[in-house]
Protein backbone atom coordinates (compact mmCIF):
# COMPACT_ATOMS: atom_id res chain seq x y z
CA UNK A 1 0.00 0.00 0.00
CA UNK A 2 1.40 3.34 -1.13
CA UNK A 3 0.95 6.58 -2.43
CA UNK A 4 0.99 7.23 -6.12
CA UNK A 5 1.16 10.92 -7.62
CA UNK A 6 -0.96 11.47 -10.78
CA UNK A 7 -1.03 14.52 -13.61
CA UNK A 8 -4.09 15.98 -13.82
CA UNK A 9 -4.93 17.53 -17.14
CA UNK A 10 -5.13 21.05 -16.42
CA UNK A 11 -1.76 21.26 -14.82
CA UNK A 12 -0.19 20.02 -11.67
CA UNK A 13 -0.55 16.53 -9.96
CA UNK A 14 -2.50 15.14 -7.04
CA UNK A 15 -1.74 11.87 -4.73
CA UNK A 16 -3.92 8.97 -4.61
CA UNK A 17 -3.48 5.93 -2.31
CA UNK A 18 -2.69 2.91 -3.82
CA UNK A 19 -3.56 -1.09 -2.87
CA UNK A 20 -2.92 -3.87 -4.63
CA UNK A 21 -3.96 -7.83 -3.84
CA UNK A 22 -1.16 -9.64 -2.39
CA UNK A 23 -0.82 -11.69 -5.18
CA UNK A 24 -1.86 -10.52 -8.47
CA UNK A 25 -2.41 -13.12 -11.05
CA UNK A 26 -0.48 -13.22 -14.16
CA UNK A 27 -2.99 -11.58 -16.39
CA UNK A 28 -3.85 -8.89 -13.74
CA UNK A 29 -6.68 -8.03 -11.56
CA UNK A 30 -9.34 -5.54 -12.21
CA UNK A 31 -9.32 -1.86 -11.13
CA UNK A 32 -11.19 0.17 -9.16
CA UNK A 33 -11.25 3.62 -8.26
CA UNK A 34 -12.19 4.48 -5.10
CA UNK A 35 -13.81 7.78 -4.82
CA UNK A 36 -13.45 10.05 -1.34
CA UNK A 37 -16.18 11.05 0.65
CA UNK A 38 -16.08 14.53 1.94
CA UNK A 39 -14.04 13.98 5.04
CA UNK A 40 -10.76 12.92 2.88
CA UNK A 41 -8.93 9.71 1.36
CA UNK A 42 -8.39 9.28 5.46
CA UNK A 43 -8.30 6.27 6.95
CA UNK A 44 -11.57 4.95 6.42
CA UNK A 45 -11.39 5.08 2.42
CA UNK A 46 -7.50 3.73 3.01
CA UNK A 47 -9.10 0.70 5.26
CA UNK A 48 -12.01 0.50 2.64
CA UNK A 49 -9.29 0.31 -0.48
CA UNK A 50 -7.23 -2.47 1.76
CA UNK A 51 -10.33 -4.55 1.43
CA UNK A 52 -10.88 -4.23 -1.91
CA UNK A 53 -7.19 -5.20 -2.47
CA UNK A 54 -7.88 -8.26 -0.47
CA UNK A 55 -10.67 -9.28 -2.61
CA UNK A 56 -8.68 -9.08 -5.63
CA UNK A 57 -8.94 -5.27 -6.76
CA UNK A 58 -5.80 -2.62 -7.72
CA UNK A 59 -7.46 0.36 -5.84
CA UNK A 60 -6.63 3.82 -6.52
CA UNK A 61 -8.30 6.05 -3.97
CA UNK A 62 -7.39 10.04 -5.16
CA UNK A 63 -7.40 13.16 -3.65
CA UNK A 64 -9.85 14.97 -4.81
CA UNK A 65 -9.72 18.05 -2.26
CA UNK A 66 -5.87 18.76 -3.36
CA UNK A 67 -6.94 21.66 -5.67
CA UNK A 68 -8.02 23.36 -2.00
CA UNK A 69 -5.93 21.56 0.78
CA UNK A 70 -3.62 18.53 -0.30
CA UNK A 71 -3.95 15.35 2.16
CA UNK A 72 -7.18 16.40 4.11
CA UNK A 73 -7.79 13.51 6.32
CA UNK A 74 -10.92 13.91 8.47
CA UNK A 75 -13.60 12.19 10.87
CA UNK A 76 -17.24 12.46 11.34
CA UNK A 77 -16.41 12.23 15.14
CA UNK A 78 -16.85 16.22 16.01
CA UNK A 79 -18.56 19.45 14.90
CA UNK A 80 -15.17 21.06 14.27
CA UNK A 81 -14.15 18.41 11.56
CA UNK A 82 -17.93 18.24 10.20
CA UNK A 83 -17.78 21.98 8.93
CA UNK A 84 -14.27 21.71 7.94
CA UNK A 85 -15.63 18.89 5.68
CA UNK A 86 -18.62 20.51 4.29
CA UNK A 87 -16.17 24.05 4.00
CA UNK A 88 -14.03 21.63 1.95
CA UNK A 89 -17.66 20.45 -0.54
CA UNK A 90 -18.75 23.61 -0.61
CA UNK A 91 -15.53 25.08 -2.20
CA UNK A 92 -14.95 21.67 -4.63
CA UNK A 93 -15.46 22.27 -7.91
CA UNK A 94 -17.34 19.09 -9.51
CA UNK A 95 -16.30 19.20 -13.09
CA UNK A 96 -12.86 19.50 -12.32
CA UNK A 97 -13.32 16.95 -9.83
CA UNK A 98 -14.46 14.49 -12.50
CA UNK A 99 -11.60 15.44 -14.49
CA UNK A 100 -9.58 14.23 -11.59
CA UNK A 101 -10.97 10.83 -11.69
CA UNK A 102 -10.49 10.56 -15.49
CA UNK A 103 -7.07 10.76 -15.27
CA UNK A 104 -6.94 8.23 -11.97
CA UNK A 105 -8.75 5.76 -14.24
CA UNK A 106 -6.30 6.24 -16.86
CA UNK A 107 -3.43 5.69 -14.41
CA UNK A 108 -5.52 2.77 -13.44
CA UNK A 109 -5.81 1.28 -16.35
CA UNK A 110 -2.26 1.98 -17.63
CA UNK A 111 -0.53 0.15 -14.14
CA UNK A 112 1.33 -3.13 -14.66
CA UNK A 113 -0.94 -4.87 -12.16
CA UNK A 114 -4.40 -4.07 -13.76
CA UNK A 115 -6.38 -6.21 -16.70
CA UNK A 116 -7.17 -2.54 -18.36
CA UNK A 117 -10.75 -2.99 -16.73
CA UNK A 118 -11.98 -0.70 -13.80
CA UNK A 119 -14.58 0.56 -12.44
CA UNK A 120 -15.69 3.51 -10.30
CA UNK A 121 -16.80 2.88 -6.39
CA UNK A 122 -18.42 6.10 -4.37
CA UNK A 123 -19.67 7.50 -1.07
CA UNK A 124 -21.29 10.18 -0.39
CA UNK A 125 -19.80 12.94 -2.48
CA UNK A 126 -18.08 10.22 -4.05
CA UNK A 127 -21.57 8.55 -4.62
CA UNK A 128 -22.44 11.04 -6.98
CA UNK A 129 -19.63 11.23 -8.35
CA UNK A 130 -19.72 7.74 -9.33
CA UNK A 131 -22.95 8.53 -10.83
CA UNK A 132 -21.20 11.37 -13.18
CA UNK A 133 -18.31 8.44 -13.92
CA UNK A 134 -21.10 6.56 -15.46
CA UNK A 135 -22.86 9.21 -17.39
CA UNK A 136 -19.11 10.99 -18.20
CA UNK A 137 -16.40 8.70 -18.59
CA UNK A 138 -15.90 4.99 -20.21
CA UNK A 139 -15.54 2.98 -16.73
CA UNK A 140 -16.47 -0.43 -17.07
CA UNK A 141 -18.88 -0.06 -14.22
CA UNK A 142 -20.14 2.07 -11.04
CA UNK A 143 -21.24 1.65 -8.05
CA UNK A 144 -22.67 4.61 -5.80
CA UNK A 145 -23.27 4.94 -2.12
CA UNK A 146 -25.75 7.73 -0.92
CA UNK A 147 -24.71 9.59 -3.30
CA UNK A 148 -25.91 13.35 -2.92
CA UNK A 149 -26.75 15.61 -5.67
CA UNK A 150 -27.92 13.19 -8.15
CA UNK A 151 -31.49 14.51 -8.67
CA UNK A 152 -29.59 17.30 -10.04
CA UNK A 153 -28.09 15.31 -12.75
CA UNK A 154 -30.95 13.37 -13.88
CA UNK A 155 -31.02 14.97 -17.73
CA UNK A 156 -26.87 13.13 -18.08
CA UNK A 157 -29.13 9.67 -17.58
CA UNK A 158 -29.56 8.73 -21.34
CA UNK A 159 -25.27 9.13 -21.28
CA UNK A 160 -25.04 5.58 -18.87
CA UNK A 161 -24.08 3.16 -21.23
CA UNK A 162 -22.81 0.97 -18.64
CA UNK A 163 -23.99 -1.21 -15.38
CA UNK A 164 -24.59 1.23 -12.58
CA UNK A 165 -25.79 0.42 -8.86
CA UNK A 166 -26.77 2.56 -6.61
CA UNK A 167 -27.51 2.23 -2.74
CA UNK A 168 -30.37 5.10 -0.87
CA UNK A 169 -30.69 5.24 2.24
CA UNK A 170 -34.27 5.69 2.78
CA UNK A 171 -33.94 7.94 5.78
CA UNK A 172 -30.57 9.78 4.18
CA UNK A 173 -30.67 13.48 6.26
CA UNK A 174 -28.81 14.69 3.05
CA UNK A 175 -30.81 13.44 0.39
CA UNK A 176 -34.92 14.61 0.75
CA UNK A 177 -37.75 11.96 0.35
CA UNK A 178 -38.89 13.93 -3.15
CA UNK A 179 -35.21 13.80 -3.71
CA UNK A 180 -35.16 9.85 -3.74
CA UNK A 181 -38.35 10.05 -5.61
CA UNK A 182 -37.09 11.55 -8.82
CA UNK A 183 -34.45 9.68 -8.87
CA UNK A 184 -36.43 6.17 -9.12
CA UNK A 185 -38.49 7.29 -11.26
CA UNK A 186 -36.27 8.72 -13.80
CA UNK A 187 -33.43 5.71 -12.84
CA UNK A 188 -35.30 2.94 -11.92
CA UNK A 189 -36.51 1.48 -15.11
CA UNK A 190 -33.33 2.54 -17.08
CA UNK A 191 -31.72 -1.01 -18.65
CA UNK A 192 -28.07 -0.48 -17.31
CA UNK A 193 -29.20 0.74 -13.70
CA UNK A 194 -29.89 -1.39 -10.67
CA UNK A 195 -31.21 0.38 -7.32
CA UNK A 196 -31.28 -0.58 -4.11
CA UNK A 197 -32.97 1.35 -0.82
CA UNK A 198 -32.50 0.63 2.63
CA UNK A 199 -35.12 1.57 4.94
CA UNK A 200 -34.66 2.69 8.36
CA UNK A 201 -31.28 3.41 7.79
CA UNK A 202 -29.08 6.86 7.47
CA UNK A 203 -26.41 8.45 5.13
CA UNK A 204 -23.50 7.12 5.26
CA UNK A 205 -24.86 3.92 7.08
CA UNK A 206 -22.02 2.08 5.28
CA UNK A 207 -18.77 4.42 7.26
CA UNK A 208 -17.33 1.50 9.24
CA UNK A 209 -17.32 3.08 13.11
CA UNK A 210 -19.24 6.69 11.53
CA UNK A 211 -22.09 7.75 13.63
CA UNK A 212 -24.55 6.39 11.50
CA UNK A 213 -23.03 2.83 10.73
CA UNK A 214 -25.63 0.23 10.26
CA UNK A 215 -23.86 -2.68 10.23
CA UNK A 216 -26.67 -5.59 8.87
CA UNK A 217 -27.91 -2.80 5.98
CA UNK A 218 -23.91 -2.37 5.52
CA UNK A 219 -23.34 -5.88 4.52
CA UNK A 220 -26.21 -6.24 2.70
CA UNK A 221 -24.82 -3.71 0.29
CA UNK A 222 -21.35 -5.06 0.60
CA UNK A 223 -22.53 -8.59 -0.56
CA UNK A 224 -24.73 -6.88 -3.49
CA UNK A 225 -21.73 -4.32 -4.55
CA UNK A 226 -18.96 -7.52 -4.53
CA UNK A 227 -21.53 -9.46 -7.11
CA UNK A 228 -21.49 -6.59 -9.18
CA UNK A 229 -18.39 -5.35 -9.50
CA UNK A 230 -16.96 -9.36 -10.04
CA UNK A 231 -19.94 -9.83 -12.72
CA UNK A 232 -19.00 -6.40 -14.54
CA UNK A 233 -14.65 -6.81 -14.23
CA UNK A 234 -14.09 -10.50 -14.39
């Protein structure tokens, strides 16, 4: 496990953690980038890449903050690091941001250890920004967590031309009932998209030791993301 540095198009060069399986076969492993929520690539989204190594994954987890503050690593443990966080969202700028991960799925791609297949994994912020990897970019696949913001990107929908899975949280504080409700209907019959909701359950229900952790609705979506993401890369 290491840290990688990356160009990004528009000048400059951000870090992204790296992890790798222990043993990589011959022909490679599939890729996935891991995409930050808005507390940091800290060590939740460093333990969550570790595990995806594990399972037989190169993960690339980049930091998408570094136009702002390079190696933001935060909790949702206290008040202080919770606006910090949200200063941090509030001043990202989302195209760029996408940019960002173009050019970590390129690096992807292009490492010695990958097949040349990856796809796109998101929480939070990074939920919808999985969402935009679908509708944006040619990853093989996406899968997005809570993602929040996505009602606002509804009209990119006809551009998914690839699997996509998404995970609501039925009781998400960030992401309104009518919210939800546009998004099934103008996702849920769509031919590459699969949605799942969780009721009774949070944002960010998935953030191993967060303050909204869930653990049975948690592994529920673990099982259904690893099924996915082996169907769409193997």
């Amino acid at each position: 496990m290491s840290e990688i540095s990356i160009p990004a198009s528009d000048g400059g060069e951000f870090s992204a953690y790296l992890a790798t399986p222990a043993d990589v076969p011959a022909t490679g492993a599939p890729g996935l980038v891991l995409i930050q929520e808005i507390f940091g690539v800290n060590q939740e989204m460093r333990d969550r890449a570790d595990r995806l190594a594990a399972e037989g994954f190169v993960v690339l987890c980049p930091d998408l903050f570094w136009r702002q503050e390079p190696g933001v690593q935060l909790t949702d443990q206290s008040k202080e690091e919770w606006d910090r966080a949200f200063a941090l969202y509030q001043g990202f700028h989302e195209a760029k941001g996408i940019q960002d991960l173009i050019a970590t799925l390129f690096c992807l791609r292009e490492r010695p250890e990958c097949t040349g297949k990856a796809g796109a994994v998101g929480y939070c912020l990074g939920g919808k920004l999985a969402y935009l990897m679908a509708t944006r970019s040619d990853v093989e696949c996406a899968v997005a967590y809570y993602g929040v913001g996505i009602e606002a990107a509804l009209d990119e929908a006809n551009a998914i031309l690839r699997p996509l899975l998404l995970h609501i949280a039925e009781e998400d504080q960030f992401v309104s009932k009518e919210a939800q409700g546009e998004i099934t209907e103008a996702l849920g019959r769509h031919h590459c998209v699969t949605l799942h909701a969780y009721p009774g359950v949070d944002h960010a229900f998935a953030r191993t030791n967060g303050v909204t952790y869930d653990e049975k609705a948690a592994a529920l979506a673990g099982r259904r993301s690893r099924a996915f993401l082996k169907e769409h890369l193997s």
